[in-house]
Protein backbone atom coordinates (compact mmCIF):
# COMPACT_ATOMS: atom_id res chain seq x y z
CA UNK A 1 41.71 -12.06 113.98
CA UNK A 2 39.56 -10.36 111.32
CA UNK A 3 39.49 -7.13 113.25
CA UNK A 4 43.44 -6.01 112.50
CA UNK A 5 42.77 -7.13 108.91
CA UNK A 6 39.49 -4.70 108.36
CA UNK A 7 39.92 -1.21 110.45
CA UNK A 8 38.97 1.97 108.83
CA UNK A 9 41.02 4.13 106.31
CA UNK A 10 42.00 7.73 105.56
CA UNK A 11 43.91 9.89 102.94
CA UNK A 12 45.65 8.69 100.77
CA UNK A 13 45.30 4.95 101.81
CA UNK A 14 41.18 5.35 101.53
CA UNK A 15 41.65 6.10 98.08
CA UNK A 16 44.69 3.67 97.11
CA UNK A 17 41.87 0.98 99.20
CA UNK A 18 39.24 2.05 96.39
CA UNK A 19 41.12 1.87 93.46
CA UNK A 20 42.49 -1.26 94.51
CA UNK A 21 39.01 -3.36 95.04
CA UNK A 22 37.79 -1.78 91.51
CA UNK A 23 40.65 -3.02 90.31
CA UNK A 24 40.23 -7.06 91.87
CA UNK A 25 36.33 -6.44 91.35
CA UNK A 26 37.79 -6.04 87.46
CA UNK A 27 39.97 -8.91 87.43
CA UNK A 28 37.51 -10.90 89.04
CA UNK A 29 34.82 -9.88 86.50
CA UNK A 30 37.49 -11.06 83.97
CA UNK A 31 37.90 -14.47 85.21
CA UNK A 32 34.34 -14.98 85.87
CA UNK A 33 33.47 -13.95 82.10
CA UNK A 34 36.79 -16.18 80.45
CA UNK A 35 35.47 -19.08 82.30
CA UNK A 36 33.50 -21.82 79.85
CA UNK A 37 29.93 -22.24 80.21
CA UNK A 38 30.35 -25.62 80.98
CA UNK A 39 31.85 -24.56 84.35
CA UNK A 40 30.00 -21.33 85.22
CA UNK A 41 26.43 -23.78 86.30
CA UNK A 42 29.09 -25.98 88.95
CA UNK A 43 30.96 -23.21 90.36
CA UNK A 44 27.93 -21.52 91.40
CA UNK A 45 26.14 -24.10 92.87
CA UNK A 46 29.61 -25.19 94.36
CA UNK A 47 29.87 -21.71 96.05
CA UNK A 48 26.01 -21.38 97.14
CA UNK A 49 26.14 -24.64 98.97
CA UNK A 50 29.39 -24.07 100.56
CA UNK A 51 27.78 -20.29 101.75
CA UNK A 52 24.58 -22.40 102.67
CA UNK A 53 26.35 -25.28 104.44
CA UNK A 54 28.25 -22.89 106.94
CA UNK A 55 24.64 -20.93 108.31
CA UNK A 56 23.17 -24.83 108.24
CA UNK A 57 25.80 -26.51 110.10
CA UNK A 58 26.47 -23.45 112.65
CA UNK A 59 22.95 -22.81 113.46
CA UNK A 60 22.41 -26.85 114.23
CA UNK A 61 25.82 -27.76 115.60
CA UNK A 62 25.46 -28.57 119.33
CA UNK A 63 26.55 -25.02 121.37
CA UNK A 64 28.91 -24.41 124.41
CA UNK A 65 30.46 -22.11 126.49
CA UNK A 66 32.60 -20.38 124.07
CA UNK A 67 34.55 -16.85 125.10
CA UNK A 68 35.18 -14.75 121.82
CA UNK A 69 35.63 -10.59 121.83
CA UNK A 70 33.43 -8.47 123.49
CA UNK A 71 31.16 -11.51 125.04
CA UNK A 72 32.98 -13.60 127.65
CA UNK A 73 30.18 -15.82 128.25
CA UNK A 74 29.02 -16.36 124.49
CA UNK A 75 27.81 -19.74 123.82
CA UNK A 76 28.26 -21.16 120.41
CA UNK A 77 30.43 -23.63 118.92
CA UNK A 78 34.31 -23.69 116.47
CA UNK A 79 32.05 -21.83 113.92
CA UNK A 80 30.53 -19.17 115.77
CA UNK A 81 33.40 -16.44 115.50
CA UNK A 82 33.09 -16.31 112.26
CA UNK A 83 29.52 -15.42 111.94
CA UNK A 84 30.41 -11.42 111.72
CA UNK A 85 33.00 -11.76 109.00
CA UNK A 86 30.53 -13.97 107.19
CA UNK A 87 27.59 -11.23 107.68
CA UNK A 88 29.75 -8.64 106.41
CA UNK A 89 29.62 -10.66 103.01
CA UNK A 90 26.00 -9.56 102.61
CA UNK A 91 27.78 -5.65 102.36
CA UNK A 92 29.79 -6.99 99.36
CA UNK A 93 26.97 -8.59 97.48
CA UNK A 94 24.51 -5.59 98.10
CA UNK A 95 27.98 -3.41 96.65
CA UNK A 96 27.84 -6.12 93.18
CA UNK A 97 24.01 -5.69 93.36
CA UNK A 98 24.23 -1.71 93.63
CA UNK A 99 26.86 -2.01 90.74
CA UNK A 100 25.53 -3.69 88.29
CA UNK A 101 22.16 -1.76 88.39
CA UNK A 102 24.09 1.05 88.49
CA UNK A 103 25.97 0.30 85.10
CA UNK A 104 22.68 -1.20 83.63
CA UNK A 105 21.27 2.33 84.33
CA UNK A 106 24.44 3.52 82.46
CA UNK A 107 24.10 1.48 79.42
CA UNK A 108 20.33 2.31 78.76
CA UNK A 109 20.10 5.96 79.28
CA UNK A 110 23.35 6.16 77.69
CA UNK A 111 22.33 4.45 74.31
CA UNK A 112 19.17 6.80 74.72
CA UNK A 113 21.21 9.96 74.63
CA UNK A 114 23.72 8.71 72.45
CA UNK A 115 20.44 7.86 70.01
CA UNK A 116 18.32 11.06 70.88
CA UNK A 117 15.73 9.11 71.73
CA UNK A 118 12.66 10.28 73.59
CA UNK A 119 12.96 10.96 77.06
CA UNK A 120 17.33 12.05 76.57
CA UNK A 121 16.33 15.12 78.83
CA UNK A 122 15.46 12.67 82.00
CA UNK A 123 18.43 10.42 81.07
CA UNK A 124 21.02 13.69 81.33
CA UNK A 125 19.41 14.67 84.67
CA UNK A 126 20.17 10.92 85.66
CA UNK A 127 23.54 11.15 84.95
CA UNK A 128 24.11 14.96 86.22
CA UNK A 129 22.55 13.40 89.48
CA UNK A 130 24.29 10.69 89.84
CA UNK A 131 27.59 12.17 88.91
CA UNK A 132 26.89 14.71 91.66
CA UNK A 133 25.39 12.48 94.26
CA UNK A 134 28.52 9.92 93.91
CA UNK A 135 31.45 12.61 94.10
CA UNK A 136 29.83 14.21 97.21
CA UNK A 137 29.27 11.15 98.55
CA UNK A 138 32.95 10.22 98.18
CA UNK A 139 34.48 13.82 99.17
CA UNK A 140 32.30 13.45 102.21
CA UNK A 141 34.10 10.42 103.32
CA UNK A 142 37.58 11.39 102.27
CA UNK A 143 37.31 15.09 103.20
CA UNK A 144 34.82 15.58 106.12
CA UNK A 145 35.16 19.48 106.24
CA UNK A 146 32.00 21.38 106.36
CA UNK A 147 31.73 22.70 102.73
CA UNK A 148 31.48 18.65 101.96
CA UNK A 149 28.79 18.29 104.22
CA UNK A 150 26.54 21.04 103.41
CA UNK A 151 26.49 20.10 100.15
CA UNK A 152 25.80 16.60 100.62
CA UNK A 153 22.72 17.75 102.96
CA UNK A 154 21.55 19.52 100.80
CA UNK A 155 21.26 17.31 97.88
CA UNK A 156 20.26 14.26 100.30
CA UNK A 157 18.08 15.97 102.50
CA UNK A 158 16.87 19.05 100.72
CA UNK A 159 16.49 17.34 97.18
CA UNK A 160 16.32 13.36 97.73
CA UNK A 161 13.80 13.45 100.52
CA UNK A 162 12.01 16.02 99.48
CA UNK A 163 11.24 14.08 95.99
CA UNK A 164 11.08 10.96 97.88
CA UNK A 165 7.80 12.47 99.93
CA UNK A 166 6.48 13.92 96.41
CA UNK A 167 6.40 10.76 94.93
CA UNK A 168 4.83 8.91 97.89
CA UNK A 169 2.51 11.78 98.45
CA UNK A 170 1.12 11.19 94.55
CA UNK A 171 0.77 7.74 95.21
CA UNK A 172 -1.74 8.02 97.64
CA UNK A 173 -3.96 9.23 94.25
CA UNK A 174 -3.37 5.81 92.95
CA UNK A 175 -4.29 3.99 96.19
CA UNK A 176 -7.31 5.62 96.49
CA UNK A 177 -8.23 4.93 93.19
CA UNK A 178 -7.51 1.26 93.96
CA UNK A 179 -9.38 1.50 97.30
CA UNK A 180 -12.35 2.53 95.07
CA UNK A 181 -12.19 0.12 92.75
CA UNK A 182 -12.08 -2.84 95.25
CA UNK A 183 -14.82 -1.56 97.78
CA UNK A 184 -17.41 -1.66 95.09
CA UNK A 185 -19.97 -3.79 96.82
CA UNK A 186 -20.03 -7.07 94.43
CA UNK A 187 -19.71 -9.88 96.13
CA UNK A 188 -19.72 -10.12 100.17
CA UNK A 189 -16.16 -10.30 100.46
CA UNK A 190 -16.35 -6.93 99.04
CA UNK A 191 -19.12 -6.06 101.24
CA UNK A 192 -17.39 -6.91 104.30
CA UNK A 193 -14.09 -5.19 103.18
CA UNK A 194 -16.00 -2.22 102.90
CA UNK A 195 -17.75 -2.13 106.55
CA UNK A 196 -14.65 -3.19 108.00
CA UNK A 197 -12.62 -0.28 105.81
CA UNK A 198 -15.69 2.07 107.33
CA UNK A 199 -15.19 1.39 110.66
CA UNK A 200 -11.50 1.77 110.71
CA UNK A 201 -11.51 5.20 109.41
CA UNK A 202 -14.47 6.00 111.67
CA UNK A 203 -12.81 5.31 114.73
CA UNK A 204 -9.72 7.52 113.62
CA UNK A 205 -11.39 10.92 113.63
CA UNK A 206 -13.30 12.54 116.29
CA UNK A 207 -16.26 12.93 113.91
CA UNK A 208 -16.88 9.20 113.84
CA UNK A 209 -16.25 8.92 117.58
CA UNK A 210 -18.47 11.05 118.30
CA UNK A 211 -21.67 8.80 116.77
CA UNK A 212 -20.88 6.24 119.99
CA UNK A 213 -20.00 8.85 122.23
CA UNK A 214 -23.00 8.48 124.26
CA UNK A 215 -22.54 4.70 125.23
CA UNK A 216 -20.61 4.07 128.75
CA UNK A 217 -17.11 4.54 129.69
CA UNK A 218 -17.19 0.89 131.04
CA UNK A 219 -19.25 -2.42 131.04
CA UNK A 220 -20.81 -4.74 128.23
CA UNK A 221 -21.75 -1.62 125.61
CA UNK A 222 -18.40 0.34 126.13
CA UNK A 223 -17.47 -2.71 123.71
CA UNK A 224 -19.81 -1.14 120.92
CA UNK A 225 -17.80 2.14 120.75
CA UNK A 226 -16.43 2.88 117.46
CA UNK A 227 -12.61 3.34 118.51
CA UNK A 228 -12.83 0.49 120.65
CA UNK A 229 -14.08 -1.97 117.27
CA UNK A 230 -11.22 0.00 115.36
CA UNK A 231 -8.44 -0.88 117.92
CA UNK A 232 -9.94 -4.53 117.93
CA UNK A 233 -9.67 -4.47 114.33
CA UNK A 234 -5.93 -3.51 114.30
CA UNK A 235 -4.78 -5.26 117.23
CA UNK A 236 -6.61 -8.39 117.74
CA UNK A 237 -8.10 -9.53 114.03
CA UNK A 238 -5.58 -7.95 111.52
CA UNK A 239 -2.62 -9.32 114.12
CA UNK A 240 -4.00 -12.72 113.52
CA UNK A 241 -3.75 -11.95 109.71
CA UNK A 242 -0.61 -10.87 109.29
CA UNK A 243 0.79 -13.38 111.16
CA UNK A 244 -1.08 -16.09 109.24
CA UNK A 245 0.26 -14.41 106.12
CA UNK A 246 3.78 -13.78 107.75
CA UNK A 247 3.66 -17.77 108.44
CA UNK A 248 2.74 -18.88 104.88
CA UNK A 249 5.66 -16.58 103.48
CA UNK A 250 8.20 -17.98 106.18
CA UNK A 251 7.25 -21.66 104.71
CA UNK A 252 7.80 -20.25 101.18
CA UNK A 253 11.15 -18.52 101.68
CA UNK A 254 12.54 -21.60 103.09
CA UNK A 255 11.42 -23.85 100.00
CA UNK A 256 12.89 -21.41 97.70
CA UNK A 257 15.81 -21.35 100.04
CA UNK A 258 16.13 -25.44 99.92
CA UNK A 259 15.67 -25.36 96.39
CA UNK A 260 18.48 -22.50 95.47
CA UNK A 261 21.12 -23.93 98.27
CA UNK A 262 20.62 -27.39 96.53
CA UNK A 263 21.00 -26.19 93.57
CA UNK A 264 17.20 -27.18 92.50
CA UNK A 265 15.70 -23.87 91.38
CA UNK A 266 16.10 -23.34 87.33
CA UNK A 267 16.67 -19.66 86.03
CA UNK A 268 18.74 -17.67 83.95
CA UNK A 269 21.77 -18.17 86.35
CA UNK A 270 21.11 -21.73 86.71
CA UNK A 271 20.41 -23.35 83.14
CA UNK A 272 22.78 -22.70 80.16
């Protein structure tokens, strides 16, 4: 049903399909921002329920055999076929998201060159990048010839990535510096952060291997060598850890999931 309605476009139709959705993403911006105050609260929490109350009863609704395309034996219930149209909502709200960063971006470094303020040289290389990025981007997916993209290699993968891996790379400056900071030996936590840290990097280079080289291949003291602690380390106790951690953060995403679904949670979006 939904796949004759989405199917991919080319030409001319891509780009009447483009200007058309900035065109309802304009109207619908209009509506949105003519509509009272008074109404703006309900017809949120209206819509977040209704998106809530679909995933809630589909997920809990009792399942059965149930053929849809491409899976013959799928077993779900009335609801299940529309699980991939409903997914492919999350595309359209990343595509708001992306937008209005992207015109928040626009207004600041904007007033900033419009004002001469410090820093207008970074804000024009914004703009010159983005500018440049966006129409490559675009003439890569209406006009796939190879001049189209070369160039969009080249600024994504010989100018992104490459700044992407300088960045990270001075980073690591800033975690070692933290590293410092927090293995000072104050308290035993710290202490014990720091032997643990020790050991780890130990067992990852062949100089610290080599201090328990001499103990045996097998048996009760091949459980002393320093790669064997390390892998213990990463495998058995940090495992533990992180799922502990991964546990408490499951719990928490669901409350703050209960609370925004019921409409609960207070904000800018949800008080006047």
């Amino acid at each position: 049903m939904f796949s004759n309605l989405f199917h991919p476009l080319h030409g001319s139709s891509w780009y009447i399909a483009i200007l058309g959705c900035f065109a309802l993403a304009g109207i619908l911006i209009a509506i949105l921002q003519s509509l009272p105050h008074a109404l703006r609260r309900p017809l949120i929490r209206i819509v977040t329920f209704l998106g809530g109350l679909y995933y809630a009863v589909e997920y809990f609704w009792p399942t059965h055999s149930m053929p849809i395309p491409g899976s013959p034996k799928h077993m779900g219930n009335f609801l299940t076929p529309f699980i991939s149209p409903a997914a492919n909502m999350l595309s359209v709200i990343a595509g708001w998201t992306i937008g209005l960063g992207t015109i928040n971006l626009c207004q600041i470094h904007g007033k900033r060159l419009l004002h001469a303020k410090e820093g207008k040289l970074n804000s024009l290389v914004f703009f010159i990048a983005m500018i440049a990025m966006f129409t490559l981007a675009v003439l890569k997916q209406a006009h796939p010839n190879l001049i189209n993209k070369n160039l969009y290699m080249l600024l994504f993968e010989g100018l992104y990535q490459a700044l992407d891996s300088t960045m990270f790379a001075l980073v690591a400056f800033f975690l070692v510096s933290a590293s410092y900071r927090a293995f000072r030996v104050r308290t035993g936590e710290a202490t014990l952060l720091m032997v643990i840290a020790m050991v780890v990097m130990l067992g990852q280079i062949a100089l610290g291997q080599q201090l328990t080289i001499h103990l045996p291949d097998h048996g009760f003291w091949h459980n002393f060598r320093v790669e064997i602690i390390r892998d213990w380390i990463l495998t058995k106790a940090s495992s533990a850890s992180v799922r502990a951690i991964a546990f408490g953060i499951g719990i928490g995403n669901l409350a703050v999931a209960l609370r925004v679904w019921l409409g609960l949670e207070r904000g800018a979006f949800f008080d006047s």
